[in-house]
PDB file of N, CA and C in Angstrom:
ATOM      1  N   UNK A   1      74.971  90.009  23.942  1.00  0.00           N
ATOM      2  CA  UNK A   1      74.933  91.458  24.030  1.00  0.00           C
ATOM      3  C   UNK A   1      73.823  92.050  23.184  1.00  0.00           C
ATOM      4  N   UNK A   2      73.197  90.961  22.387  1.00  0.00           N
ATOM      5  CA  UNK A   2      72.148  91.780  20.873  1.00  0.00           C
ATOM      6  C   UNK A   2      70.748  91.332  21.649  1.00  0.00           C
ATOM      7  N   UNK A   3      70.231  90.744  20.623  1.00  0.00           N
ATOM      8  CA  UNK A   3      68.810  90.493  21.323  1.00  0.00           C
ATOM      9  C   UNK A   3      68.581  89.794  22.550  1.00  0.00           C
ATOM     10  N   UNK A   4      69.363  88.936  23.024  1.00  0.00           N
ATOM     11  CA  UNK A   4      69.006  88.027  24.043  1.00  0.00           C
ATOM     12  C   UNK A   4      69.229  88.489  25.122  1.00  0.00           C
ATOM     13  N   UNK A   5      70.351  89.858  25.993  1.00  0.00           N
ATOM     14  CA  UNK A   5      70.442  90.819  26.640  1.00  0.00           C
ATOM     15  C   UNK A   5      68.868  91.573  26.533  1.00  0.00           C
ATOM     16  N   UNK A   6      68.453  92.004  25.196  1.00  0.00           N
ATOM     17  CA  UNK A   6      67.335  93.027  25.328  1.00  0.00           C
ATOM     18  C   UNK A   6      65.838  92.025  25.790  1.00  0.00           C
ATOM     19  N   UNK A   7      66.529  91.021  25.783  1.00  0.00           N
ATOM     20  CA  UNK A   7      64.717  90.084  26.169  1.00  0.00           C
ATOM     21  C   UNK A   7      65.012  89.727  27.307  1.00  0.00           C
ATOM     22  N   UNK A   8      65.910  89.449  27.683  1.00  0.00           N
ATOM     23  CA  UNK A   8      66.075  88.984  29.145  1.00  0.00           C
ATOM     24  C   UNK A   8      66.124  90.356  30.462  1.00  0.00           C
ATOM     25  N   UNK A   9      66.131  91.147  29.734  1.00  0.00           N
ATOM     26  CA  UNK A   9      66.196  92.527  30.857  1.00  0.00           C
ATOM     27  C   UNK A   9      63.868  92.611  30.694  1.00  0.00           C
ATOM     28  N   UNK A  10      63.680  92.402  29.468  1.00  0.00           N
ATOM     29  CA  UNK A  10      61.926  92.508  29.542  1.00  0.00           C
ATOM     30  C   UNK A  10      61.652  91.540  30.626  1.00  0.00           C
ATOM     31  N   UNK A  11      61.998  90.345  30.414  1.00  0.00           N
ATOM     32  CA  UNK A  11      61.719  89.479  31.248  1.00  0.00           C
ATOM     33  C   UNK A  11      62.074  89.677  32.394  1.00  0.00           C
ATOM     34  N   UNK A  12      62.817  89.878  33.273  1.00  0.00           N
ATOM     35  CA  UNK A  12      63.091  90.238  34.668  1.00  0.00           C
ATOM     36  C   UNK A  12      62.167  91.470  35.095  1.00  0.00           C
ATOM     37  N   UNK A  13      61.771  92.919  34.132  1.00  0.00           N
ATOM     38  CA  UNK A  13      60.448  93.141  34.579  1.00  0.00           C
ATOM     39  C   UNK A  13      59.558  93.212  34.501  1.00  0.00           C
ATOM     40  N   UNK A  14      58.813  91.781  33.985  1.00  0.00           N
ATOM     41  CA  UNK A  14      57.794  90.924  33.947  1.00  0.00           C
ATOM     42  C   UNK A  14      57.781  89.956  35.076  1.00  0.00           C
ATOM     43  N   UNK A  15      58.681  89.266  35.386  1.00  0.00           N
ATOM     44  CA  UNK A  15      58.963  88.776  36.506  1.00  0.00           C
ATOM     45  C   UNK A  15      58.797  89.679  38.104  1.00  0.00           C
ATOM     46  N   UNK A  16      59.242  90.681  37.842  1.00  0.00           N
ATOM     47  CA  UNK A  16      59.224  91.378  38.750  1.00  0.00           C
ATOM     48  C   UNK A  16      58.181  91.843  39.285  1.00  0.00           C
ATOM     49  N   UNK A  17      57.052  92.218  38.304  1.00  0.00           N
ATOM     50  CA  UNK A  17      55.556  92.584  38.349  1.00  0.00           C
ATOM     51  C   UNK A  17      55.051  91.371  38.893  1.00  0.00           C
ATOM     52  N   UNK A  18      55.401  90.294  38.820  1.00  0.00           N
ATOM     53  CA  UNK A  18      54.537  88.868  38.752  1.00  0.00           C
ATOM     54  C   UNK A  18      55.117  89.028  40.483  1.00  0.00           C
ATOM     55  N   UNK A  19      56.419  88.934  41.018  1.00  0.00           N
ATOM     56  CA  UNK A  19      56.354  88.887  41.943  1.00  0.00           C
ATOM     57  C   UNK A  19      55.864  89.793  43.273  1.00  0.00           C
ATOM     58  N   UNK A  20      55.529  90.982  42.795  1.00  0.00           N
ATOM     59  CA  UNK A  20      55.072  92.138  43.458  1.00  0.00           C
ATOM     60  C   UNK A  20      53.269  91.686  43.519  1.00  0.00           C
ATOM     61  N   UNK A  21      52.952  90.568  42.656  1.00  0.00           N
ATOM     62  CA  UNK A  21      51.413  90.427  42.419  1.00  0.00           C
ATOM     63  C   UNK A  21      51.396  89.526  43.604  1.00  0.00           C
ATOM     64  N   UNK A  22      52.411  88.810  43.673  1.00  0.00           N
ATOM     65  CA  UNK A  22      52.068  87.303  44.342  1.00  0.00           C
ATOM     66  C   UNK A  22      52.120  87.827  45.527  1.00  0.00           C
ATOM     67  N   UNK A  23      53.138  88.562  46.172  1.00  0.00           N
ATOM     68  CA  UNK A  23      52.973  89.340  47.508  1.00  0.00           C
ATOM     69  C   UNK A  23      52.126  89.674  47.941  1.00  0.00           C
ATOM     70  N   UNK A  24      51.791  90.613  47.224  1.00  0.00           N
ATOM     71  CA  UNK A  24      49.622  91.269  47.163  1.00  0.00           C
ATOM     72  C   UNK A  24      49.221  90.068  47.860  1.00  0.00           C
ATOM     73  N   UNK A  25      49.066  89.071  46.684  1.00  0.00           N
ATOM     74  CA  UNK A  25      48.015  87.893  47.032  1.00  0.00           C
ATOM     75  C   UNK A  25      48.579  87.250  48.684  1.00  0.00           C
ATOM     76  N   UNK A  26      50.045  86.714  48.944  1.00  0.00           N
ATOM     77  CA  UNK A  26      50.203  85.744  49.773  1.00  0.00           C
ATOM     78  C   UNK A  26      49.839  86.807  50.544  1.00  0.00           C
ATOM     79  N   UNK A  27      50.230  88.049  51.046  1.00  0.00           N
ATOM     80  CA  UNK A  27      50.294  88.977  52.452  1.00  0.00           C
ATOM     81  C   UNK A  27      48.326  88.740  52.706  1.00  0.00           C
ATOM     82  N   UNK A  28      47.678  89.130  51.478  1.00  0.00           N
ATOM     83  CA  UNK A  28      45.997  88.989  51.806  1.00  0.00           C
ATOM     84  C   UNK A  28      45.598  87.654  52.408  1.00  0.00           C
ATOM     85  N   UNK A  29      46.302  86.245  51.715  1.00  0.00           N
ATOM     86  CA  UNK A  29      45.607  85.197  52.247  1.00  0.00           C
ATOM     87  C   UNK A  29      46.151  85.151  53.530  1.00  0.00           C
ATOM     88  N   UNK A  30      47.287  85.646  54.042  1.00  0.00           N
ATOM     89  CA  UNK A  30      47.546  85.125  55.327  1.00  0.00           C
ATOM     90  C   UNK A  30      46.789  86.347  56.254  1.00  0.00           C
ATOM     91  N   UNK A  31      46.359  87.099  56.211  1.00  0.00           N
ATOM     92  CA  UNK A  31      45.762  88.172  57.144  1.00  0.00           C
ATOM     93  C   UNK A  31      44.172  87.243  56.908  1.00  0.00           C
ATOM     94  N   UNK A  32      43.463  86.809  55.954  1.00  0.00           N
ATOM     95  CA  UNK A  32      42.295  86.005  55.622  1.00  0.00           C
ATOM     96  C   UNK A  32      42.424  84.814  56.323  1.00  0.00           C
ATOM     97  N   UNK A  33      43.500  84.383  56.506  1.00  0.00           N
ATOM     98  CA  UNK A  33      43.857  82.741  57.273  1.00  0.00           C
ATOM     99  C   UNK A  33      43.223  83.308  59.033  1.00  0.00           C
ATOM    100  N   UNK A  34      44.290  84.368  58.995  1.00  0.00           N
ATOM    101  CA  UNK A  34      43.664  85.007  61.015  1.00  0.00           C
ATOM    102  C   UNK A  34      44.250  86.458  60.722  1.00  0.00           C
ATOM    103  N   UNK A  35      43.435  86.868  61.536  1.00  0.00           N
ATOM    104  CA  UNK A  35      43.437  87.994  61.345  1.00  0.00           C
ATOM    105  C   UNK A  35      45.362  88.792  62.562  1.00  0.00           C
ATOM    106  N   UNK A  36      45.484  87.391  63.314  1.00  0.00           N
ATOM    107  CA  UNK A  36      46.204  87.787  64.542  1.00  0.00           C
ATOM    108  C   UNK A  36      47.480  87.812  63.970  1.00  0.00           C
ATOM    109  N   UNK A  37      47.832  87.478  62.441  1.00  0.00           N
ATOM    110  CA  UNK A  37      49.420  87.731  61.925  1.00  0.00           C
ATOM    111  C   UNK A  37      49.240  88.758  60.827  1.00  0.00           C
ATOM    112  N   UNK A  38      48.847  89.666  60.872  1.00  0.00           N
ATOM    113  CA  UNK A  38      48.622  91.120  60.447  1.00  0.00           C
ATOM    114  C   UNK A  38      50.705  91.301  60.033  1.00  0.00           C
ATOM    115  N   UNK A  39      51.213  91.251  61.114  1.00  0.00           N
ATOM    116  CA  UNK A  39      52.929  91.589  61.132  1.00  0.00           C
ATOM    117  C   UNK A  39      53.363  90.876  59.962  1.00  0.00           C
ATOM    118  N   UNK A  40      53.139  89.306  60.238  1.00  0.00           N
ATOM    119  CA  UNK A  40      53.924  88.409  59.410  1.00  0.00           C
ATOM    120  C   UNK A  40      53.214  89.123  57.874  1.00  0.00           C
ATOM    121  N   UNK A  41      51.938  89.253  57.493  1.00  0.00           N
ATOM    122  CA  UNK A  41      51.747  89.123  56.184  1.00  0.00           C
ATOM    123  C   UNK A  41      52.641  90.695  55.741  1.00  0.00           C
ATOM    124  N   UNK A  42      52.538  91.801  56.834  1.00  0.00           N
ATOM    125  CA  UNK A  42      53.175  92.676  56.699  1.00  0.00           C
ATOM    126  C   UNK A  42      54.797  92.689  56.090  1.00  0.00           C
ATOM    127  N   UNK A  43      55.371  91.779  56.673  1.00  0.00           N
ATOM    128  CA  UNK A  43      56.842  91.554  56.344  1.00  0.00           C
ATOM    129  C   UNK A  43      56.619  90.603  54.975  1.00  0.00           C
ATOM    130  N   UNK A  44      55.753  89.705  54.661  1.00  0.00           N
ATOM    131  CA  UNK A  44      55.652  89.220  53.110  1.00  0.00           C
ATOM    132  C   UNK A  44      55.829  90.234  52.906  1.00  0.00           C
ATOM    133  N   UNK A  45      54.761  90.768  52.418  1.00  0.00           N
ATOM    134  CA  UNK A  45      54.472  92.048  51.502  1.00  0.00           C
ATOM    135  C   UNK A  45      55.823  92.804  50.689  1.00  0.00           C
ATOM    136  N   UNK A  46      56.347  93.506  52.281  1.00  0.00           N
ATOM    137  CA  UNK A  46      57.414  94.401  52.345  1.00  0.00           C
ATOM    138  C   UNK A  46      58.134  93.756  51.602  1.00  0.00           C
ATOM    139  N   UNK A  47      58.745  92.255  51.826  1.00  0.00           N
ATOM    140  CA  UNK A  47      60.234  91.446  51.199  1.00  0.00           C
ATOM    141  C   UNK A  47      59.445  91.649  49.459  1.00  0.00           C
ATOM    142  N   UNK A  48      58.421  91.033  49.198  1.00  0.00           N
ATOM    143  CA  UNK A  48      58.498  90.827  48.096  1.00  0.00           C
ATOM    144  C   UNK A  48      58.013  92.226  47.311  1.00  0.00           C
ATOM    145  N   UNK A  49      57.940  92.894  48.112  1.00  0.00           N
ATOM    146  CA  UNK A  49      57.467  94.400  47.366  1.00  0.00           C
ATOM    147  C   UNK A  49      58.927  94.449  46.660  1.00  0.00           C
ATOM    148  N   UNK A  50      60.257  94.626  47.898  1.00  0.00           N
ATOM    149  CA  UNK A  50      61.107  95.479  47.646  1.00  0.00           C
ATOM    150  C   UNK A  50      61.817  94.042  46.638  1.00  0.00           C
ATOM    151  N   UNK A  51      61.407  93.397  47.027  1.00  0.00           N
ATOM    152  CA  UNK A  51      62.237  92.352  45.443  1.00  0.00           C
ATOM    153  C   UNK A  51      61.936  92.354  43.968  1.00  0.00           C
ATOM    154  N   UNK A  52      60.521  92.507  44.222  1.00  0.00           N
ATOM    155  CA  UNK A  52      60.144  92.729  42.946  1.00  0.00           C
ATOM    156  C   UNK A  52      60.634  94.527  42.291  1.00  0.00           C
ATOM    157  N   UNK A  53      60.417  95.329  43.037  1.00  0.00           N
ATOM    158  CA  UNK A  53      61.051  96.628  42.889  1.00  0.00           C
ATOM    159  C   UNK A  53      62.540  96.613  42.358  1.00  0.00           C
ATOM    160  N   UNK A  54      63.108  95.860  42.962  1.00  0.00           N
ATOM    161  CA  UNK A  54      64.498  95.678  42.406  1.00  0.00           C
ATOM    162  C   UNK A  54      64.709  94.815  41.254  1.00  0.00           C
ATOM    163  N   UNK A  55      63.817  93.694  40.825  1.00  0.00           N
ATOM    164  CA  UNK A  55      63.695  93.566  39.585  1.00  0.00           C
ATOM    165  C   UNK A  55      63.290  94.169  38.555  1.00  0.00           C
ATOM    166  N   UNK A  56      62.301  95.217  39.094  1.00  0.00           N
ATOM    167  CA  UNK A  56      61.764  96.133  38.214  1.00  0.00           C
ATOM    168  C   UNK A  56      62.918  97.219  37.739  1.00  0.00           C
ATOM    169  N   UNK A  57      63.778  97.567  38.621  1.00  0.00           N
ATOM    170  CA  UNK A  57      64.247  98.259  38.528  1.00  0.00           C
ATOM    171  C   UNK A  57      65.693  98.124  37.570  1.00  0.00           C
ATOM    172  N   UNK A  58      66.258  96.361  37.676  1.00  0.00           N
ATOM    173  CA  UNK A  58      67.378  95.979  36.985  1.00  0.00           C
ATOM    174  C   UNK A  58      67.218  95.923  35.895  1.00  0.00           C
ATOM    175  N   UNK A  59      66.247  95.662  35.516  1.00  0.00           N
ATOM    176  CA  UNK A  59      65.919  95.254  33.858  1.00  0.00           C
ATOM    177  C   UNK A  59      65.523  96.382  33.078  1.00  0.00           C
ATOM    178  N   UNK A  60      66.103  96.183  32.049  1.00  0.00           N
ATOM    179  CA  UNK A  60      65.612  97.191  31.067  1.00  0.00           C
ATOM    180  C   UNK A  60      65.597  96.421  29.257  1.00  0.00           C
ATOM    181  N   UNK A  61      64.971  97.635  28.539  1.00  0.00           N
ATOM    182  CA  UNK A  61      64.705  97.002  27.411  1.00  0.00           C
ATOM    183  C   UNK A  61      65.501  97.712  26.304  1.00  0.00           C
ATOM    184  N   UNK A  62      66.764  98.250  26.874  1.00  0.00           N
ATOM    185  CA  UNK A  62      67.848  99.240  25.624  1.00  0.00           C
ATOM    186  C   UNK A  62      68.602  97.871  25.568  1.00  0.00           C
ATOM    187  N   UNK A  63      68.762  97.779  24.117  1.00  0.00           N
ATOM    188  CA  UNK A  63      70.019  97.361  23.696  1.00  0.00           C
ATOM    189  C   UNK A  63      71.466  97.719  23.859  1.00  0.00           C
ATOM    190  N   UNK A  64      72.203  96.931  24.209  1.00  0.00           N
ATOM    191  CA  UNK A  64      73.995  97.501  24.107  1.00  0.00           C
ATOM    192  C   UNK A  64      74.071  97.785  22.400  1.00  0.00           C
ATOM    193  N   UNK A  65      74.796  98.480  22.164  1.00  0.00           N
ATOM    194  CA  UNK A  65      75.317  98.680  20.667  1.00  0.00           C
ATOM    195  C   UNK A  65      76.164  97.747  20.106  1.00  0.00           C
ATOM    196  N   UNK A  66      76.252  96.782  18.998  1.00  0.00           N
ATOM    197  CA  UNK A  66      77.052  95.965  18.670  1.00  0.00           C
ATOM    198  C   UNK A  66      78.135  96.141  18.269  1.00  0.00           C
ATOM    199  N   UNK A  67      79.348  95.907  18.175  1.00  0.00           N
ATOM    200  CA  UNK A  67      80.450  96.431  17.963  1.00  0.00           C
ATOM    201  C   UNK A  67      81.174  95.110  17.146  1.00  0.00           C
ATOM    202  N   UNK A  68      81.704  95.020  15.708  1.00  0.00           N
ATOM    203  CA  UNK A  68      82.094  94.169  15.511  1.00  0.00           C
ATOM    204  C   UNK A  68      83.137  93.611  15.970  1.00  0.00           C
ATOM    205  N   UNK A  69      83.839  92.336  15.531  1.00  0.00           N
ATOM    206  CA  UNK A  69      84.749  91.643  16.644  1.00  0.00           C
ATOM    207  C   UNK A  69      86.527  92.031  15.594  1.00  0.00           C
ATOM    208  N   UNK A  70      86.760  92.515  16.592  1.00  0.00           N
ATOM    209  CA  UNK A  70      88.615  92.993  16.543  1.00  0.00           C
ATOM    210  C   UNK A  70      88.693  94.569  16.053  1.00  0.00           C
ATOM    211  N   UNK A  71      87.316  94.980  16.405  1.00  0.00           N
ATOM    212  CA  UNK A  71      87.390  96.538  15.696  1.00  0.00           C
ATOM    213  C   UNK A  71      88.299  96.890  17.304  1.00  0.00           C
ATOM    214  N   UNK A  72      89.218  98.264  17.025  1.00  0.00           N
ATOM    215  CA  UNK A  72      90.034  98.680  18.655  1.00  0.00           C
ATOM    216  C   UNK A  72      89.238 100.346  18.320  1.00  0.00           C
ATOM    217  N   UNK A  73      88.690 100.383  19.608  1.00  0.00           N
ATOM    218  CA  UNK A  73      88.289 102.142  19.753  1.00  0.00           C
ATOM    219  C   UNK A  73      89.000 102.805  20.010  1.00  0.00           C
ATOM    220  N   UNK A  74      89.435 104.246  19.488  1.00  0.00           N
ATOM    221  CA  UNK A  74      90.453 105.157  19.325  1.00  0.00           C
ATOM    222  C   UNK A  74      90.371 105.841  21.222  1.00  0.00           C
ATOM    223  N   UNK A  75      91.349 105.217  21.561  1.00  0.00           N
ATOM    224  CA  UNK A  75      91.756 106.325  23.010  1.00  0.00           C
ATOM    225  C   UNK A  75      92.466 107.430  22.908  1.00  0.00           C
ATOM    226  N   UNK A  76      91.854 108.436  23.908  1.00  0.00           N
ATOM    227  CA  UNK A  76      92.783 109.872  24.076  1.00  0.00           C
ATOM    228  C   UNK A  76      93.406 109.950  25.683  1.00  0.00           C
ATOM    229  N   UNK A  77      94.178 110.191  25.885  1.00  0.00           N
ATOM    230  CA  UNK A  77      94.059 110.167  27.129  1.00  0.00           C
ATOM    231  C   UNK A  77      94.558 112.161  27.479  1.00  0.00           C
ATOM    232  N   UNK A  78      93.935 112.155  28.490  1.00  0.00           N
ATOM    233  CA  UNK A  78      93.472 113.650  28.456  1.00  0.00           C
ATOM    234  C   UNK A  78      93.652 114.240  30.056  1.00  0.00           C
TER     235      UNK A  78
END
């Protein structure tokens, strides 16, 4: 929940950037391979756009707050 939560949310969007790069690249080499699968590199693109987007989007770099162990938080019910 402490640091290893807050590095592993950096890392997923770092990952995420990396995979939004590689898309770039594979969708270009395959339109460079022939020009006649324009579609297919189109649908790369798209998948790994919106994957990497969603990694970008899961990760974050806030910490949870630590809470020591057997503390009980005061409920109201209301």
């Amino acid at each position: 929940m402490g640091y290893g939560e807050y590095e592993w949310g950096g890392l997923l969007k770092v990952l995420g950037v990396l995979v939004i790069l590689i898309g770039v690249g594979a969708a270009g080499y395959v339109v460079y391979l022939s020009r006649s699968y324009w579609v297919e590199a189109l649908v790369v693109f798209v998948v790994l756009l919106v994957l990497g987007a969603v990694m970008i989007s899961r990760g974050g770099y806030t910490r949870k707050q630590n809470t020591p162990m057997g503390r009980v938080e005061d409920t109201t019910d209301k």
